[in-house]
C-alpha atoms as a PDB file:
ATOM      1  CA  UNK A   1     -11.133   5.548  -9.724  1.00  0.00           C
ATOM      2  CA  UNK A   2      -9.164   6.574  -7.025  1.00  0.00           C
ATOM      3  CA  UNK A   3     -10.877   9.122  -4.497  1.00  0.00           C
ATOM      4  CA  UNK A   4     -10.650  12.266  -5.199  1.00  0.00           C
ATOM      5  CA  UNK A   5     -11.809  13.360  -1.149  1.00  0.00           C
ATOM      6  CA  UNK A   6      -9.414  11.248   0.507  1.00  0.00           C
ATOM      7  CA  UNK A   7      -8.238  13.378   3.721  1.00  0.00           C
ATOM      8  CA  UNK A   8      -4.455  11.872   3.139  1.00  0.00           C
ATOM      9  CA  UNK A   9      -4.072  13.135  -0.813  1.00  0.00           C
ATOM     10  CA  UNK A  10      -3.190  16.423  -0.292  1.00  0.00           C
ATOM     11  CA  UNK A  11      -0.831  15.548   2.629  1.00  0.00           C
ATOM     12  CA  UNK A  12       0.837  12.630   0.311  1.00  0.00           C
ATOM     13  CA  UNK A  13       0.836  14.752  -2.896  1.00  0.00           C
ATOM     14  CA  UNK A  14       2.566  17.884  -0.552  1.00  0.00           C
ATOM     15  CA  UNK A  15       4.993  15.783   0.697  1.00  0.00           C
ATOM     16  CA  UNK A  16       6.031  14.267  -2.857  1.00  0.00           C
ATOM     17  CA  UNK A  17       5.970  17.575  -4.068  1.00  0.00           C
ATOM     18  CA  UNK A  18       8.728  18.310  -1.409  1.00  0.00           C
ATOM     19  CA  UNK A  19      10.732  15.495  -2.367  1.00  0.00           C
ATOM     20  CA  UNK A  20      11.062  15.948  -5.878  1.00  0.00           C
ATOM     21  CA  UNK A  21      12.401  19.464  -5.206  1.00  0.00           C
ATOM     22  CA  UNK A  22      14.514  18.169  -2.571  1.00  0.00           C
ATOM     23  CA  UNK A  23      16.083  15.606  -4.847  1.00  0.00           C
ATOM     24  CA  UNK A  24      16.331  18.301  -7.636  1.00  0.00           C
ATOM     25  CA  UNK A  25      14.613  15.886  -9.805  1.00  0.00           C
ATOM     26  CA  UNK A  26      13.345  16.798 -13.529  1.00  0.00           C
ATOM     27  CA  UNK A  27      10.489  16.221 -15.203  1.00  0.00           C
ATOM     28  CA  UNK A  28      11.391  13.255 -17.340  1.00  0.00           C
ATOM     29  CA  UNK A  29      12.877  11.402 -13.935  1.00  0.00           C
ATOM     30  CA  UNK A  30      10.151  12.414 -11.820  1.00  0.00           C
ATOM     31  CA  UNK A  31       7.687  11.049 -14.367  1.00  0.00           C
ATOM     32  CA  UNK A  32       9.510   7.540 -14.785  1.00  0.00           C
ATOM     33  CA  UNK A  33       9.718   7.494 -10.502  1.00  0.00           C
ATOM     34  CA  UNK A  34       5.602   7.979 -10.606  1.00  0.00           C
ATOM     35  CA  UNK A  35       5.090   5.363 -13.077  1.00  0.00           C
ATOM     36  CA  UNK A  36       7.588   2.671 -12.002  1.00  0.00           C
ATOM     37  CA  UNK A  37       6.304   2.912  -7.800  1.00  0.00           C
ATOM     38  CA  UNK A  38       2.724   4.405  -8.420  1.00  0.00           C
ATOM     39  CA  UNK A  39       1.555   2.819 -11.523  1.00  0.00           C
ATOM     40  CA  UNK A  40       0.664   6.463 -13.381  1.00  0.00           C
ATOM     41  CA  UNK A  41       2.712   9.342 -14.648  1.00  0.00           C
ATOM     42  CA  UNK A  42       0.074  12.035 -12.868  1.00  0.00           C
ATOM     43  CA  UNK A  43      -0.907  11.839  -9.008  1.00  0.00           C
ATOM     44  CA  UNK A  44      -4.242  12.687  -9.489  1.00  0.00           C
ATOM     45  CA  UNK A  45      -4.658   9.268 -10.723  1.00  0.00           C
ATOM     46  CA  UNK A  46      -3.224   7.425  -8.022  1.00  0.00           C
ATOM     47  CA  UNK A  47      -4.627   5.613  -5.512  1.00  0.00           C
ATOM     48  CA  UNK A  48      -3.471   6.791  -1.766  1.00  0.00           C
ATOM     49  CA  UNK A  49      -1.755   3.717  -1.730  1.00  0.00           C
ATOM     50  CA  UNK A  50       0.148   4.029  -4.709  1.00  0.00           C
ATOM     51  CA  UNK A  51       0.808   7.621  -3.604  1.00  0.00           C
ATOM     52  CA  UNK A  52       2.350   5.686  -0.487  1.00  0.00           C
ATOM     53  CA  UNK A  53       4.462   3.732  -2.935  1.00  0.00           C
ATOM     54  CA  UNK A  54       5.848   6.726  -4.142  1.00  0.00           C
ATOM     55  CA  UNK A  55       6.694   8.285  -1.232  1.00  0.00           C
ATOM     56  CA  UNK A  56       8.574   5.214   0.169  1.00  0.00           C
ATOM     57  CA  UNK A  57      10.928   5.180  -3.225  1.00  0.00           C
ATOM     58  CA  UNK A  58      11.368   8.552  -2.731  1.00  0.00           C
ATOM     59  CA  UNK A  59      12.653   8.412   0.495  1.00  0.00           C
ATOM     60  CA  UNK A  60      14.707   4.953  -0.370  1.00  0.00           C
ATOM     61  CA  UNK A  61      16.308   8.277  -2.866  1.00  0.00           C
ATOM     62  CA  UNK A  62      17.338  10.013  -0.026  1.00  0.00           C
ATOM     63  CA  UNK A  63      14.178  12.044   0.850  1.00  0.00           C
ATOM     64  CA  UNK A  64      13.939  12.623   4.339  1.00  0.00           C
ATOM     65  CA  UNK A  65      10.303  13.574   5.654  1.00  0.00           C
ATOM     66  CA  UNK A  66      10.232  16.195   8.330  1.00  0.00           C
ATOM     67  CA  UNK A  67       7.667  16.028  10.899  1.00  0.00           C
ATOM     68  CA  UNK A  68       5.932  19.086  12.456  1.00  0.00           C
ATOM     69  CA  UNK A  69       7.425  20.315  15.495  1.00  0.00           C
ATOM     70  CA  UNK A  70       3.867  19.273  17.432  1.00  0.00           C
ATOM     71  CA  UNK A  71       3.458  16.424  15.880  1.00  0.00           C
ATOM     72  CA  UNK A  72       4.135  12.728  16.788  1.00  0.00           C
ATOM     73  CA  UNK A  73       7.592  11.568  14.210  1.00  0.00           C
ATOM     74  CA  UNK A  74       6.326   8.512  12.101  1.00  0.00           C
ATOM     75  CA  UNK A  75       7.643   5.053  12.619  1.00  0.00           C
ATOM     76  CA  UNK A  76      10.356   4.685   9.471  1.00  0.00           C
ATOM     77  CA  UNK A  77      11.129   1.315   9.783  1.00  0.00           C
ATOM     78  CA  UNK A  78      10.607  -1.621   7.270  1.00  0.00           C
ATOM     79  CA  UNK A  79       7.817  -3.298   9.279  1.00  0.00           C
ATOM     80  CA  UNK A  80       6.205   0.316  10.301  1.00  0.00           C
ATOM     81  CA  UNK A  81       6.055   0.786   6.898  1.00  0.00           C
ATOM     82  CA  UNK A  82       4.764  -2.607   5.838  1.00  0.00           C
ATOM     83  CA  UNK A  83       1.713  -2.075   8.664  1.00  0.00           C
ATOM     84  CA  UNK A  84       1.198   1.288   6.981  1.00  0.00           C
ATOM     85  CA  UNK A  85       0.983   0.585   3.728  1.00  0.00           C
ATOM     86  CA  UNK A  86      -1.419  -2.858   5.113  1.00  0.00           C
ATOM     87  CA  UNK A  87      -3.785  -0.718   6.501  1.00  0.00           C
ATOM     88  CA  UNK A  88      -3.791   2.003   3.103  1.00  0.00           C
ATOM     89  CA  UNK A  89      -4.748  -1.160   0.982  1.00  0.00           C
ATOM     90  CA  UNK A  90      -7.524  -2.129   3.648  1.00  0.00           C
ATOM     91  CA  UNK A  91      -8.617   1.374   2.732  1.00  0.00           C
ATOM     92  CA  UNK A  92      -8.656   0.852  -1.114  1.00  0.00           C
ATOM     93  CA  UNK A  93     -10.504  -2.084  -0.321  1.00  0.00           C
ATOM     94  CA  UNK A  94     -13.243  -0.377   1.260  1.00  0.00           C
ATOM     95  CA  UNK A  95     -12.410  -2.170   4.179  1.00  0.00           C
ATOM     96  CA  UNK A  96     -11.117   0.917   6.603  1.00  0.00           C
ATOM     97  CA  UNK A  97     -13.150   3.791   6.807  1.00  0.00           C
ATOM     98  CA  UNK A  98     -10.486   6.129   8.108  1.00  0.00           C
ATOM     99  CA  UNK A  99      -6.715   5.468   6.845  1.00  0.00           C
ATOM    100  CA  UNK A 100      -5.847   8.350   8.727  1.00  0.00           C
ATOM    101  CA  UNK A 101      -2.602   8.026  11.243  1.00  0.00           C
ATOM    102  CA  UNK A 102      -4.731   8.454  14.393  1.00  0.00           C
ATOM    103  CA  UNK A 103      -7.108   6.067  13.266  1.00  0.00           C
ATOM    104  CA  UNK A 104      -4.153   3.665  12.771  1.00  0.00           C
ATOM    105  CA  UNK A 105      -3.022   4.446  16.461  1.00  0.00           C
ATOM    106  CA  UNK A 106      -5.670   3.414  17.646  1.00  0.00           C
ATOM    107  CA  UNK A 107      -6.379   0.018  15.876  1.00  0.00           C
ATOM    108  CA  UNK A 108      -2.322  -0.581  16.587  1.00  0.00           C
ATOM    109  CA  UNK A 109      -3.333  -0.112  20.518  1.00  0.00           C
ATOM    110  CA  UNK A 110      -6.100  -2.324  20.316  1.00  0.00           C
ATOM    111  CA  UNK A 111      -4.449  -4.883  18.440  1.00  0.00           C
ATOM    112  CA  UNK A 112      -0.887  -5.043  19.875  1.00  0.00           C
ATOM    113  CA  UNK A 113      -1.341  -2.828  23.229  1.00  0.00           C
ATOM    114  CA  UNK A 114       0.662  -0.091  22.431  1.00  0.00           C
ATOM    115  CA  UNK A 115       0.855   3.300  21.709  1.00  0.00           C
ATOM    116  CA  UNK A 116       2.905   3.976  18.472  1.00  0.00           C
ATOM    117  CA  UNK A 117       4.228   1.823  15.729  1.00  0.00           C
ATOM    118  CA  UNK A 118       7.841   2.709  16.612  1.00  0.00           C
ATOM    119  CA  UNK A 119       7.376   0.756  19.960  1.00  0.00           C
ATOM    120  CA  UNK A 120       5.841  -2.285  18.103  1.00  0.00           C
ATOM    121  CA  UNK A 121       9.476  -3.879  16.982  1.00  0.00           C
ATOM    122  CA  UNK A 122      10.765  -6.455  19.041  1.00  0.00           C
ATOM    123  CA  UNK A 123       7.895  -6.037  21.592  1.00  0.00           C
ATOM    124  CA  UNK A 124       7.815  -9.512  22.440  1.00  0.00           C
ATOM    125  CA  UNK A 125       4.756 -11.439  23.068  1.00  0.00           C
ATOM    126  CA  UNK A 126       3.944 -14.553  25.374  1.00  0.00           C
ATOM    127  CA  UNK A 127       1.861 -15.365  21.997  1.00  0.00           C
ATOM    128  CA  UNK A 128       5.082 -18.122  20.086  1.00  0.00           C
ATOM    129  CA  UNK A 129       3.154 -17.727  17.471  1.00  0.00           C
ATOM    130  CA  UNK A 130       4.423 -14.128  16.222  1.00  0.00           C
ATOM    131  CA  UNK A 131       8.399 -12.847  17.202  1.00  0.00           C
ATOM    132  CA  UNK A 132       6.925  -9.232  18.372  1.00  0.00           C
ATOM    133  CA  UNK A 133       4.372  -6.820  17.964  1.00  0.00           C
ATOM    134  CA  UNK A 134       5.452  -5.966  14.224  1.00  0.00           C
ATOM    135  CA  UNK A 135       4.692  -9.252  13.378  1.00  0.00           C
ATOM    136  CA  UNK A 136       1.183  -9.932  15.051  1.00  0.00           C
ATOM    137  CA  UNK A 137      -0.352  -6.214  13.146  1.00  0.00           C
ATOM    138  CA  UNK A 138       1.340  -7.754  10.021  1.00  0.00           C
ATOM    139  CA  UNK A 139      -0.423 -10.912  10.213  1.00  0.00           C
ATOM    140  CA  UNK A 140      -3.597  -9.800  11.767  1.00  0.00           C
ATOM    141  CA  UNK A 141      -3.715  -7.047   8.613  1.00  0.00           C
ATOM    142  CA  UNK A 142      -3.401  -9.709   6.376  1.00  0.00           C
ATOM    143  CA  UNK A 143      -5.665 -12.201   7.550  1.00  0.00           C
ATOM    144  CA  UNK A 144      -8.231  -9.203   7.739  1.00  0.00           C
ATOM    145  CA  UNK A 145      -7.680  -8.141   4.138  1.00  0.00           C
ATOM    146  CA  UNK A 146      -7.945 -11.941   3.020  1.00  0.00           C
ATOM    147  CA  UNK A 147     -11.747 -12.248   4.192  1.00  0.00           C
ATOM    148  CA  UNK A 148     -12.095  -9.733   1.031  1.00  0.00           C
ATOM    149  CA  UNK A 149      -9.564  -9.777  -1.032  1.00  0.00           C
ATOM    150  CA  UNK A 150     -10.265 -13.043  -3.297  1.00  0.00           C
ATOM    151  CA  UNK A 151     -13.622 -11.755  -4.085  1.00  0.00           C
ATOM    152  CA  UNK A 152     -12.093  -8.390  -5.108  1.00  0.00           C
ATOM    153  CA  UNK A 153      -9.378 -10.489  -7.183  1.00  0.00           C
ATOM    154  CA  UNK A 154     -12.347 -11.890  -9.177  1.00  0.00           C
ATOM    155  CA  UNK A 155     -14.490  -9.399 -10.002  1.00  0.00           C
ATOM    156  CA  UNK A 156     -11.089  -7.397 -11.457  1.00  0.00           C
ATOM    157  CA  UNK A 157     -10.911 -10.137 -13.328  1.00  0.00           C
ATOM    158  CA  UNK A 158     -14.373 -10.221 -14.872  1.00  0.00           C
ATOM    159  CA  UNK A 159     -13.440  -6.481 -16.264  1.00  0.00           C
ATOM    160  CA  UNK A 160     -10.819  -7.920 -17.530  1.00  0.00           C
ATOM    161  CA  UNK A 161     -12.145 -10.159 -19.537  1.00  0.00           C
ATOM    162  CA  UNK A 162     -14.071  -7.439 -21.300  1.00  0.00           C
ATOM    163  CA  UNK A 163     -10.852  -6.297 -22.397  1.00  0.00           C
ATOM    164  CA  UNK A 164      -8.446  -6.993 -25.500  1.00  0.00           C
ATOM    165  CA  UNK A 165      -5.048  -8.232 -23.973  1.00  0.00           C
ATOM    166  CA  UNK A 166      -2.075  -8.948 -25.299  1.00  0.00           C
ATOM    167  CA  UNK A 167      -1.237 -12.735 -25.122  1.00  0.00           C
ATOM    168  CA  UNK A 168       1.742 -12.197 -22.565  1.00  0.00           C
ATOM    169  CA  UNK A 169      -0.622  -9.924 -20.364  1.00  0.00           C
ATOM    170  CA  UNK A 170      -3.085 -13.016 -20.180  1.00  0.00           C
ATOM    171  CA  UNK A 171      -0.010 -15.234 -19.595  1.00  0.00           C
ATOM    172  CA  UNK A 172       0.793 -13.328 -16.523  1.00  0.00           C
ATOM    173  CA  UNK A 173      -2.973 -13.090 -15.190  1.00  0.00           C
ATOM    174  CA  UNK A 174      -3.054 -16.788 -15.142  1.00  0.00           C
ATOM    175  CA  UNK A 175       0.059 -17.712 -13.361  1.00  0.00           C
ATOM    176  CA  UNK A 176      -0.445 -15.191 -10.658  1.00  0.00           C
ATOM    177  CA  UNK A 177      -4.345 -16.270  -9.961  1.00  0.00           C
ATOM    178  CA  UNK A 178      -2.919 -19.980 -10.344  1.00  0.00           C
ATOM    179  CA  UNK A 179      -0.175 -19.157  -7.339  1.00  0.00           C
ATOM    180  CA  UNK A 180      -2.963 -16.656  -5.649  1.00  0.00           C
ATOM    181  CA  UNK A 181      -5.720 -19.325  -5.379  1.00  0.00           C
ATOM    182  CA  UNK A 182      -3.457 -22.510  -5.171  1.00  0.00           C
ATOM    183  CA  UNK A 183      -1.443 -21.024  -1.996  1.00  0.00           C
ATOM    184  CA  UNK A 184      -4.827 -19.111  -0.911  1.00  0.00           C
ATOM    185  CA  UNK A 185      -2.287 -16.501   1.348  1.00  0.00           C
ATOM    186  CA  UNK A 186      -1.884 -13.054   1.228  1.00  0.00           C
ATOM    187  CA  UNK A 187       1.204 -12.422  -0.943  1.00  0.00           C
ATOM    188  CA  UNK A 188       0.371 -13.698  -4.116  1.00  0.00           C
ATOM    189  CA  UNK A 189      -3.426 -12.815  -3.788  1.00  0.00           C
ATOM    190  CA  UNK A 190      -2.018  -9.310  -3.465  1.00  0.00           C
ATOM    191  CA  UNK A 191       0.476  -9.411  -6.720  1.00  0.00           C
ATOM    192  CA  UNK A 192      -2.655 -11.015  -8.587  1.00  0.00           C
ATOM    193  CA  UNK A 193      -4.767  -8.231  -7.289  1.00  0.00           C
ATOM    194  CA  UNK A 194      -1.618  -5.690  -8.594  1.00  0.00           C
ATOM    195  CA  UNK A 195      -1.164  -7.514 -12.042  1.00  0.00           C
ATOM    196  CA  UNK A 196      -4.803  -7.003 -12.809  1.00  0.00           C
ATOM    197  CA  UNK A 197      -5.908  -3.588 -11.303  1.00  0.00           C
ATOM    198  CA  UNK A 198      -2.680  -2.298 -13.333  1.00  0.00           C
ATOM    199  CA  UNK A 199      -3.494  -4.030 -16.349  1.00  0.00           C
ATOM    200  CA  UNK A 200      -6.599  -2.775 -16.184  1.00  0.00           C
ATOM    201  CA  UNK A 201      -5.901   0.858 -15.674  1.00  0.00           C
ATOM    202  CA  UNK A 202      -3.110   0.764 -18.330  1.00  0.00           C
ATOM    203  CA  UNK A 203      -5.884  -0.740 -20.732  1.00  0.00           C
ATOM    204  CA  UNK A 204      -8.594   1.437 -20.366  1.00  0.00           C
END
């Protein structure tokens, strides 16, 4: 169940709030938006990261955030928003304690040795093995969520196994743990980790 004390919620749920009255969406569009990017029809079952996912289709809609006057803008661009949404998993995970902005800041300055995620694109590094700065907090949030995420993979999918599914779901939860554990990377241990948490949820 998603966390009902999460610091970001309100902030996330305000802001999508915002955009749905910005966009002059109704009810049955704003309802198909939730479902289609956050996996539920009502926030309050949402993860923070799926509240994230949201967000970013809402603003691919035209929503434009606007920051507080005292406050620091958010980086906007694809990678900025690829880090954030990184480091929001970690949190679902249990991995990050604080998936707050600052606390992001500060693991971005420790990692790639700068102050804000806007100034991370096309920071080179003498490192060949990453283009810039983008890149390296990519792959370094990856390789961080991989120490836990297999083990997380598996033990969704001993509840789901408890579960009547429909022949195509099963059909789907085997080919993406097939590519997830054959490839062992990142990308499709994540879409396995999606497939079953939302079968799951829409199951239960």
């Amino acid at each position: 169940m998603p966390s009902k004390t999460d610091p970001r919620r309100a902030t996330l749920i305000k802001l999508i709030h915002v955009a749905r009255r910005d966009l002059g969406m109704d009810e049955p569009t704003y309802r198909t938006v939730l479902l289609s990017a956050g996996k539920s029809e009502s926030l309050s079952g949402m993860s923070v990261s799926n509240m994230q996912a949201v967000l970013e289709r809402l603003k691919k809609d035209g929503f434009k955030v606007r920051p507080k006057a005292s406050s620091r803008p958010l980086a906007t661009v694809p990678e900025a928003s690829k880090v954030r949404a990184l480091w929001l998993f970690l949190y679902e995970l249990g991995e990050v304690r604080d998936p707050s902005e600052k606390a992001l800041a500060a693991y971005v300055s420790r990692i790639a040795k700068v102050d804000d995620l806007r100034w991370s694109r096309g920071a080179r590094l003498i490192n060949a093995d990453f283009k810039d700065r983008s890149e390296l907090l990519i792959e370094t949030l990856k390789k961080w969520a991989m120490r836990i995420l297999p083990g997380k993979v598996m033990e969704l999918l001993a509840q789901a196994k408890t579960i009547a599914l429909a022949p195509a779901e099963v059909e789907q939860i085997n080919a993406d743990l097939a590519r997830a554990f054959g490839t062992n990377t990142f990308d499709p241990m994540h879409a396995a980790w999606e497939t079953l948490n939302s079968t799951i949820k829409k199951e239960r």
